[in-house]
N, C-alpha and C. Protein backbone atom coordinates (compact mmCIF):
# COMPACT_ATOMS: atom_id res chain seq x y z
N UNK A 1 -1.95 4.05 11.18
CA UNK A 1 -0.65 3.82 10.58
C UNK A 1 0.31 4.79 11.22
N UNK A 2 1.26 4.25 11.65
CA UNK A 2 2.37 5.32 12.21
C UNK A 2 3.60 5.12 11.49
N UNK A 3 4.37 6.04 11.22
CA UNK A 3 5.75 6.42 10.33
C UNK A 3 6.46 6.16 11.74
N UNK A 4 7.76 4.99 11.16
CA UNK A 4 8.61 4.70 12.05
C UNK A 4 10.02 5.62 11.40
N UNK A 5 11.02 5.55 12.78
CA UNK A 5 12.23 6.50 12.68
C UNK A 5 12.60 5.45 11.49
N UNK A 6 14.40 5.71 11.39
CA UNK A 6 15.11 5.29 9.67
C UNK A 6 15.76 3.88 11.24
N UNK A 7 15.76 3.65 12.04
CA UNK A 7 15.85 2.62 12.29
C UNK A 7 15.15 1.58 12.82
N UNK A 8 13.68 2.13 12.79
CA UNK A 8 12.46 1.04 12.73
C UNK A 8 12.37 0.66 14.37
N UNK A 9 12.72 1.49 15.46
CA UNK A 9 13.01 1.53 16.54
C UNK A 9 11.75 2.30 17.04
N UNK A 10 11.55 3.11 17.04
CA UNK A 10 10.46 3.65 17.15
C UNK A 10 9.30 4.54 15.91
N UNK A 11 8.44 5.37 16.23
CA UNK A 11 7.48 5.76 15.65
C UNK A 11 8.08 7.64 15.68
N UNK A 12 7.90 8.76 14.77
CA UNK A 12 8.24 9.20 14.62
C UNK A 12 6.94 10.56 15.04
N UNK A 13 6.14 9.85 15.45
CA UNK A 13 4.93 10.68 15.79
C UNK A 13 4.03 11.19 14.99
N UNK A 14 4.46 10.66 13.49
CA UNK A 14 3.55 11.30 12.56
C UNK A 14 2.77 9.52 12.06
N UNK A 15 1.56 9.82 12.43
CA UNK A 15 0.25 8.33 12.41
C UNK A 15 -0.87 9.43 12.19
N UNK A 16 -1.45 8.46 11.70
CA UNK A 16 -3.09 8.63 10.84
C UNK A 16 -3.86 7.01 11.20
N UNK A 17 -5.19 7.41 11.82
CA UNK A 17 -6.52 6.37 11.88
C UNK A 17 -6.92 6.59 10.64
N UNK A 18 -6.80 4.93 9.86
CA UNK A 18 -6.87 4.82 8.73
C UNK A 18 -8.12 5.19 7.98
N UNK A 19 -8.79 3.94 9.06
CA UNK A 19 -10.77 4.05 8.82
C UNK A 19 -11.09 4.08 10.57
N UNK A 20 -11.19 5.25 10.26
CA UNK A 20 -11.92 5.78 12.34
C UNK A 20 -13.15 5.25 12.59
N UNK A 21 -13.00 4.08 13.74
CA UNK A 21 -14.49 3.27 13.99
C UNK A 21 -14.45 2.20 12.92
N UNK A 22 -13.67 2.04 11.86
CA UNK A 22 -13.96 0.87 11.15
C UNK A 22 -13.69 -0.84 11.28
N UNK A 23 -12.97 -0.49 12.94
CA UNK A 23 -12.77 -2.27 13.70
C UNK A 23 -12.28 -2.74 12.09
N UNK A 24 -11.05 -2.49 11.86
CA UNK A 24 -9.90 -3.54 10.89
C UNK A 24 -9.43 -4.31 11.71
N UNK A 25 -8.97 -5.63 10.88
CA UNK A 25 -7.81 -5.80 11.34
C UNK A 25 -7.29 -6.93 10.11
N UNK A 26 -6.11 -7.60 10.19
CA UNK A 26 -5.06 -8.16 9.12
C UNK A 26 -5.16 -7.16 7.77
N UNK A 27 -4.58 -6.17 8.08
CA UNK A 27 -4.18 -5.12 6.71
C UNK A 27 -3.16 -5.98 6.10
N UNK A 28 -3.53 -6.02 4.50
CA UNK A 28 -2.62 -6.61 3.46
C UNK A 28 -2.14 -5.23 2.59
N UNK A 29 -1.00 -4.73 2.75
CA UNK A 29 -0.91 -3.50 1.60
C UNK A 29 -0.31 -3.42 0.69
N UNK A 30 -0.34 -2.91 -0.45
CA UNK A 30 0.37 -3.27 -1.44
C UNK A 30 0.29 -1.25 -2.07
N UNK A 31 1.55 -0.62 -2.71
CA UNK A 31 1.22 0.39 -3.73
C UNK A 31 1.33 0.07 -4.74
N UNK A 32 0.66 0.30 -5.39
CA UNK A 32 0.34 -0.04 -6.96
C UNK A 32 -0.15 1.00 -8.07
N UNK A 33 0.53 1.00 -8.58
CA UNK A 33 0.17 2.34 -10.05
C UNK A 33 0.08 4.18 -9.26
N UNK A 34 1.42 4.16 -7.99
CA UNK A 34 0.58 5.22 -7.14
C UNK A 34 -0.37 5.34 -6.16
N UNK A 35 -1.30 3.69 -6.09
CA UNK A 35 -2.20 4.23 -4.85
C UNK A 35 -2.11 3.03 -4.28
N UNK A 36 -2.28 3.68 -3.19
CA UNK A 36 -2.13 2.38 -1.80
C UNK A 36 -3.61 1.54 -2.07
N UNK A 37 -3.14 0.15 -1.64
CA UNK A 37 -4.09 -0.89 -1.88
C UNK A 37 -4.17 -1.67 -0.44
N UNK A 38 -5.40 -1.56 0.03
CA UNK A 38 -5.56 -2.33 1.29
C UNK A 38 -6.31 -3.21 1.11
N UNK A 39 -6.37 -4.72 1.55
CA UNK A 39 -7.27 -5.69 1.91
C UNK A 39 -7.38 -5.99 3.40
N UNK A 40 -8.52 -5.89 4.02
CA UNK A 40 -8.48 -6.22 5.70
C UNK A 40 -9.81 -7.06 5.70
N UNK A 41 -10.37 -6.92 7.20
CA UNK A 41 -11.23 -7.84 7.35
C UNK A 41 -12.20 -6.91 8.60
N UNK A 42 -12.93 -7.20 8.90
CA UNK A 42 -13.52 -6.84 10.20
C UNK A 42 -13.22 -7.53 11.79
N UNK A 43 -13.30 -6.61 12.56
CA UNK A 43 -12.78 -7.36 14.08
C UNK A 43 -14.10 -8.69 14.53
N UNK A 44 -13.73 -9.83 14.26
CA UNK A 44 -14.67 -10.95 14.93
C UNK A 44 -14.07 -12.04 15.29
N UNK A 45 -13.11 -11.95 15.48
CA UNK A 45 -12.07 -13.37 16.16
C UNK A 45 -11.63 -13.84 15.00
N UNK A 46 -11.75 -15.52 15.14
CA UNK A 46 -12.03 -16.58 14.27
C UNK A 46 -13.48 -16.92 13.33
N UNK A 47 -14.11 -15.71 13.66
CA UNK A 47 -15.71 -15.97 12.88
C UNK A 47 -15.07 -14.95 11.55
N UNK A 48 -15.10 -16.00 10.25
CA UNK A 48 -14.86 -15.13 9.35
C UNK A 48 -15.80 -14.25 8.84
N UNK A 49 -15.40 -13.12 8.14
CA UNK A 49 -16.22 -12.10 7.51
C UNK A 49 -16.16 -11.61 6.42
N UNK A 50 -16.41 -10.48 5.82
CA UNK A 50 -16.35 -10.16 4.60
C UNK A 50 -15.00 -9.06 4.33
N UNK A 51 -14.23 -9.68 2.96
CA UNK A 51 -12.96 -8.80 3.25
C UNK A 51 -13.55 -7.13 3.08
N UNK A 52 -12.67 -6.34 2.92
CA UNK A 52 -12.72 -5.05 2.75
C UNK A 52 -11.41 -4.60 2.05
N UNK A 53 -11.89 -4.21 1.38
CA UNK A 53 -10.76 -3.08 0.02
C UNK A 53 -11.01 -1.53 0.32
N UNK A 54 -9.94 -0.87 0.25
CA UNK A 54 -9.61 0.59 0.03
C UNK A 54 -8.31 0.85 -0.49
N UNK A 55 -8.36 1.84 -0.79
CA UNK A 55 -7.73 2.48 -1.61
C UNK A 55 -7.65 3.86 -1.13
N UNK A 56 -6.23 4.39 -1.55
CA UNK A 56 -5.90 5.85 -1.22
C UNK A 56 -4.74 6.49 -1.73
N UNK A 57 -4.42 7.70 -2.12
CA UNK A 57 -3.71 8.30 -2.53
C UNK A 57 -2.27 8.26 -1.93
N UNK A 58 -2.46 8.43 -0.61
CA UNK A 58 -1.23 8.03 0.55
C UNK A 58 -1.58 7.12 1.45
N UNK A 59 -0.24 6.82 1.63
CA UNK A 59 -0.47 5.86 2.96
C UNK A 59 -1.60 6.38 4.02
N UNK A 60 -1.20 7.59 4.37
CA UNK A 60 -2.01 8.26 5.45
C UNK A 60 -3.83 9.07 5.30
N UNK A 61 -3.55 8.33 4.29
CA UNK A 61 -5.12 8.50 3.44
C UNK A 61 -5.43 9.97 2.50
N UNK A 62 -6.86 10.36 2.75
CA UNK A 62 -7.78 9.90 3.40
C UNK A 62 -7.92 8.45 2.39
N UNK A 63 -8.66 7.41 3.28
CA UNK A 63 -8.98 6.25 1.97
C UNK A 63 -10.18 5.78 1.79
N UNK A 64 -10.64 5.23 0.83
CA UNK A 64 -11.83 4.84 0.19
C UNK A 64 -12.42 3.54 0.05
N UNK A 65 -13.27 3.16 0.31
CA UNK A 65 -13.80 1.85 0.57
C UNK A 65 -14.55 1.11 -0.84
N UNK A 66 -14.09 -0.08 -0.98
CA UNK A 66 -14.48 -0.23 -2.31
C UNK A 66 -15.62 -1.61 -2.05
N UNK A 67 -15.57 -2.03 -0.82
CA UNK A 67 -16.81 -3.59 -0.67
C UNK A 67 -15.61 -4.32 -0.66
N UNK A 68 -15.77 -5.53 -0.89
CA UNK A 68 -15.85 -6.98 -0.94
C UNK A 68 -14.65 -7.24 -2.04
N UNK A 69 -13.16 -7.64 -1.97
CA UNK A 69 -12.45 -7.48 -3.12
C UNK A 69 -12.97 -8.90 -3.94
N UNK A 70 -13.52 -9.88 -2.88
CA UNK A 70 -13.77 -11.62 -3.36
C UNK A 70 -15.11 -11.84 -4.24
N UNK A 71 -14.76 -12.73 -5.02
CA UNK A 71 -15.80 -13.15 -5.95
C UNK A 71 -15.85 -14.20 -5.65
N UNK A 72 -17.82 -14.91 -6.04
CA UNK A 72 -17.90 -16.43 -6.16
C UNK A 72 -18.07 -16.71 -5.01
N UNK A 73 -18.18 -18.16 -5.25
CA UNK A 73 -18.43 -19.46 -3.94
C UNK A 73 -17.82 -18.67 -2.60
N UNK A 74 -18.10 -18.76 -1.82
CA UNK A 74 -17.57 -18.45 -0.32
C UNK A 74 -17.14 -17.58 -0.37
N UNK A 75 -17.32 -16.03 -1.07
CA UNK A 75 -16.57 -15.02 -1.06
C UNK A 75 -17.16 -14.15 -0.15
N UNK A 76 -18.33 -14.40 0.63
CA UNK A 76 -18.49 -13.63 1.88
C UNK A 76 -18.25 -14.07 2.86
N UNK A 77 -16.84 -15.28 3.15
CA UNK A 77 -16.53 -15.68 4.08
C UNK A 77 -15.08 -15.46 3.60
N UNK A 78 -14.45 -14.70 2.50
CA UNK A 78 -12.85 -14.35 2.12
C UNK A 78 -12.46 -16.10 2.04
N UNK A 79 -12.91 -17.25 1.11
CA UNK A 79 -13.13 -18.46 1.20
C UNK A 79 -12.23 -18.87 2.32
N UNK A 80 -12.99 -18.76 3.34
CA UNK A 80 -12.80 -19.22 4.93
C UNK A 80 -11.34 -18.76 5.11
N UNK A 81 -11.11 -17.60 5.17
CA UNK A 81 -9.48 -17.05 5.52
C UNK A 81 -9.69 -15.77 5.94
N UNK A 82 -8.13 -15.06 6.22
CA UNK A 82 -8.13 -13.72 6.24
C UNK A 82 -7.46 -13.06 6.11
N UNK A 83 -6.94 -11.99 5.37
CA UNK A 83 -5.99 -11.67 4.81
C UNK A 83 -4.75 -11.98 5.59
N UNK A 84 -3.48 -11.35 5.27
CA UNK A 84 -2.57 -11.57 5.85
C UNK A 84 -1.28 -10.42 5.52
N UNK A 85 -0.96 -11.39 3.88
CA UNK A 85 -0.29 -10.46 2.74
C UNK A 85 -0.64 -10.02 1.18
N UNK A 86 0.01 -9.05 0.79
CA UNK A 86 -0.31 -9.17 -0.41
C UNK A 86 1.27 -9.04 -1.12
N UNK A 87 1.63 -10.47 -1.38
CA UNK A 87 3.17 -10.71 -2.26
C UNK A 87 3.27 -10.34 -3.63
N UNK A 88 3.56 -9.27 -4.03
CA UNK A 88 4.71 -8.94 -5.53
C UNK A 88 5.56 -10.06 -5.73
N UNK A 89 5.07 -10.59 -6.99
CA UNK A 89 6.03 -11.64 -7.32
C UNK A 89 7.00 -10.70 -8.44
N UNK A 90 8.53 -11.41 -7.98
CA UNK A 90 9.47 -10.49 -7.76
C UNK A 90 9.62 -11.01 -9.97
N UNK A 91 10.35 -9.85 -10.30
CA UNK A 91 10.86 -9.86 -11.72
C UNK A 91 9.70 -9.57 -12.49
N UNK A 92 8.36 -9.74 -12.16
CA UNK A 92 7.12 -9.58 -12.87
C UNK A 92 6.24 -8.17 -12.69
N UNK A 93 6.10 -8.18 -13.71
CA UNK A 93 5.05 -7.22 -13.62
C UNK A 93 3.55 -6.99 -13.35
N UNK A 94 3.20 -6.21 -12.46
CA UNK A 94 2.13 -6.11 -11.91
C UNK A 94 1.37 -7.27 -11.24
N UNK A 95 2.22 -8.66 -10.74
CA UNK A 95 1.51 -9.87 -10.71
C UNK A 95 1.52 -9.88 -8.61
N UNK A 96 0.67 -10.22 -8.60
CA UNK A 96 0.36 -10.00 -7.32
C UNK A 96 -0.08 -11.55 -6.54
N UNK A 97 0.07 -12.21 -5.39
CA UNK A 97 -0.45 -13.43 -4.58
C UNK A 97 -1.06 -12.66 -3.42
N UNK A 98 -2.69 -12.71 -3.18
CA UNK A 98 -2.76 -13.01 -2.24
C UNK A 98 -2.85 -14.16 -1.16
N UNK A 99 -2.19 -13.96 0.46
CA UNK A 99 -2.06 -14.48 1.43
C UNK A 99 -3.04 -14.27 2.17
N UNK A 100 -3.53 -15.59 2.75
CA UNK A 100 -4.50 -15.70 3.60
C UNK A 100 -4.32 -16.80 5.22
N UNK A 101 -4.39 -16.44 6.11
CA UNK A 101 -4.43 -17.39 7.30
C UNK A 101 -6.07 -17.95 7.18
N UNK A 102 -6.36 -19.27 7.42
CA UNK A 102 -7.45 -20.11 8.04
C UNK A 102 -7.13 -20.51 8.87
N UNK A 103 -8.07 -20.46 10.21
CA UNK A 103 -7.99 -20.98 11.40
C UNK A 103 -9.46 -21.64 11.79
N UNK A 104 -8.89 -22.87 12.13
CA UNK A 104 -10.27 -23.74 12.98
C UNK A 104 -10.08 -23.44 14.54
N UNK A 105 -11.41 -22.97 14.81
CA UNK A 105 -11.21 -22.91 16.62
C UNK A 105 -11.45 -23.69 16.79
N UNK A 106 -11.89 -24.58 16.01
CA UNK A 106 -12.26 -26.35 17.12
C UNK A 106 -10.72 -26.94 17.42
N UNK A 107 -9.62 -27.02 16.15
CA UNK A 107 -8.32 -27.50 15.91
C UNK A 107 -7.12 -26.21 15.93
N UNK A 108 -7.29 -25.44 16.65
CA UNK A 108 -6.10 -23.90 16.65
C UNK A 108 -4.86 -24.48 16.09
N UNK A 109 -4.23 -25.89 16.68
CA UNK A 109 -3.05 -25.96 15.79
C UNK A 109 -3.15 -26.06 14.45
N UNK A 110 -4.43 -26.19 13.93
CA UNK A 110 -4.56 -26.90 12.69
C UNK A 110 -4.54 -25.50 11.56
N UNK A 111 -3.81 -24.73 11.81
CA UNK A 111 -3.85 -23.23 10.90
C UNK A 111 -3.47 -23.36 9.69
N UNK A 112 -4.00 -22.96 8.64
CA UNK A 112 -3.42 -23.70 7.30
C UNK A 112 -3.57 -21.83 6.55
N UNK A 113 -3.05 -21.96 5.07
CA UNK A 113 -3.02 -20.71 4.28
C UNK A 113 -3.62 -21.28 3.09
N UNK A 114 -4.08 -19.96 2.47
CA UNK A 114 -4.83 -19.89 1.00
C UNK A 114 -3.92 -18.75 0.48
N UNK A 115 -3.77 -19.33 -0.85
CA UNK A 115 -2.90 -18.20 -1.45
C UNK A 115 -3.69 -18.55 -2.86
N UNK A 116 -3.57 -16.79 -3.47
CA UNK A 116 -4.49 -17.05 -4.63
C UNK A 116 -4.31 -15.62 -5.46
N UNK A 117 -4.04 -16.26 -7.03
CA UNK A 117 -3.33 -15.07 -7.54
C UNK A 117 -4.50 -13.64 -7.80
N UNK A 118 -4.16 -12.55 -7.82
CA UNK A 118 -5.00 -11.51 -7.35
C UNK A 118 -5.23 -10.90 -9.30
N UNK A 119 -6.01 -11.03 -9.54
CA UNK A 119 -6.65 -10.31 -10.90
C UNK A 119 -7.20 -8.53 -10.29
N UNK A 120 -7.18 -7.78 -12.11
CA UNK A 120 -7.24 -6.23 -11.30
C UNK A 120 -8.41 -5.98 -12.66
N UNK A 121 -9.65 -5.40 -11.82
CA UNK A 121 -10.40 -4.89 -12.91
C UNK A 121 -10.88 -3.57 -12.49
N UNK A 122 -10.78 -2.50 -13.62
CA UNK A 122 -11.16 -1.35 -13.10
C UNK A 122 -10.29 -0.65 -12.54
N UNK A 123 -8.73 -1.13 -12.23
CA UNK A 123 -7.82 -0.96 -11.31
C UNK A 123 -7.60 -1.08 -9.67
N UNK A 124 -8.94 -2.32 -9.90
CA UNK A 124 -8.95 -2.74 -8.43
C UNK A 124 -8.55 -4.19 -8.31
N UNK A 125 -7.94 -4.75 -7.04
CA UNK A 125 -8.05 -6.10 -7.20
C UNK A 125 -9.15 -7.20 -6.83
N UNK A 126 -9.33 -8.02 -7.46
CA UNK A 126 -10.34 -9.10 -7.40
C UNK A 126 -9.79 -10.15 -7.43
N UNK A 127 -10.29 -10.91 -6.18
CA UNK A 127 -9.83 -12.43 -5.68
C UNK A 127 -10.72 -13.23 -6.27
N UNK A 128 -10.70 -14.73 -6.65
CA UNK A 128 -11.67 -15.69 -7.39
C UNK A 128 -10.73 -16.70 -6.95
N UNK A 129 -11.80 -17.73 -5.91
CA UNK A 129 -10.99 -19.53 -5.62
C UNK A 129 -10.78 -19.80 -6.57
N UNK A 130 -9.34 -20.49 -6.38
CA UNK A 130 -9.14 -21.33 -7.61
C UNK A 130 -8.45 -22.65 -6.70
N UNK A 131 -8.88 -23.57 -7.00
CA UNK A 131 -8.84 -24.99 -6.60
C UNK A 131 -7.42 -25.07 -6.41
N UNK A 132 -7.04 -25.13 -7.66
CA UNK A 132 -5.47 -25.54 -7.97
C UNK A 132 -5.10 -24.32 -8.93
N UNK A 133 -3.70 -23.70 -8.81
CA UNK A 133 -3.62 -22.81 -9.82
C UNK A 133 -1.81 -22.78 -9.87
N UNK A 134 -1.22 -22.22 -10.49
CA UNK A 134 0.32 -22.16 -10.63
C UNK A 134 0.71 -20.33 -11.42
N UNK A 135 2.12 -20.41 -11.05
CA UNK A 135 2.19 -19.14 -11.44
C UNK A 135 2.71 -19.03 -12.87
N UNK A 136 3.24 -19.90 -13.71
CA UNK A 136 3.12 -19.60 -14.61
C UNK A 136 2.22 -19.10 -15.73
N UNK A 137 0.74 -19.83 -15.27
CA UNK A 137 -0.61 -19.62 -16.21
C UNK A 137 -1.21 -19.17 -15.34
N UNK A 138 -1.88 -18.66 -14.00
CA UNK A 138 -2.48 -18.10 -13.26
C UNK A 138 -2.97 -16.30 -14.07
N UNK A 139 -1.92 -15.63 -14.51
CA UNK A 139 -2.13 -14.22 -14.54
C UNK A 139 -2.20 -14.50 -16.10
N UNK A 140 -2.53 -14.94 -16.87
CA UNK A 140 -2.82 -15.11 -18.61
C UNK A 140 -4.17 -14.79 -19.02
């Protein structure tokens, strides 16, 4: 992670290796209650993998690894996606979407998204497919 200048032009020289040797990549971050919330994935192309959660006090760590944020059916494949974002839905409280890219290497144009509202237990977040879901009743 590197701290950019106040016009986002360059880097200010102050960066931290988040997880050293831990081959991330699509960081989703979110702060929440005070601590930084990461969802990523491991480096394997288009071969999906298992997400990865941490957590940390600062941006610049040190941070903590929590497993697998996904539950259920296909959750050691992040149900065939990979992170991307993690959206604050705006006026609400504490309600969170995660964003996901799927990609077929057989069809590359054929890139589609999973979005899926993010539940917190323990004060962590936990993903669960949901077929069909909406934001009004999703977080109830």
């Amino acid at each position: 992670i590197s701290e950019l200048t106040e016009t986002y032009q360059d880097f200010t020289g102050n960066y931290a290796r988040v997880i050293s040797g831990g081959r991330n990549e699509a960081p989703a971050i979110i702060k929440r209650n005070g601590k930084c919330v990461m969802i990523t994935s491991g480096l394997t192309g288009w071969k999906q993998n298992k997400a990865r959660l941490y957590t940390a006090d600062n941006i610049f760590g040190p941070w903590q690894f929590h497993g697998n944020p996904c539950m259920g059916n296909d959750s050691e494949k992040p149900f065939h996606s990979q992170s991307t974002f993690l959206l604050k839905i705006e006026d609400e409280e504490d309600k969170y979407i995660f964003m996901a890219d799927r990609w077929r290497p057989e069809y590359p144009i054929e890139g589609t998204y999973v979005w899926l509202p993010v539940s917190f237990v323990n004060d962590l977040p936990v993903l669960n497919w949901k077929e069909k879901w909406n934001v009004e009743t999703a977080f109830d």
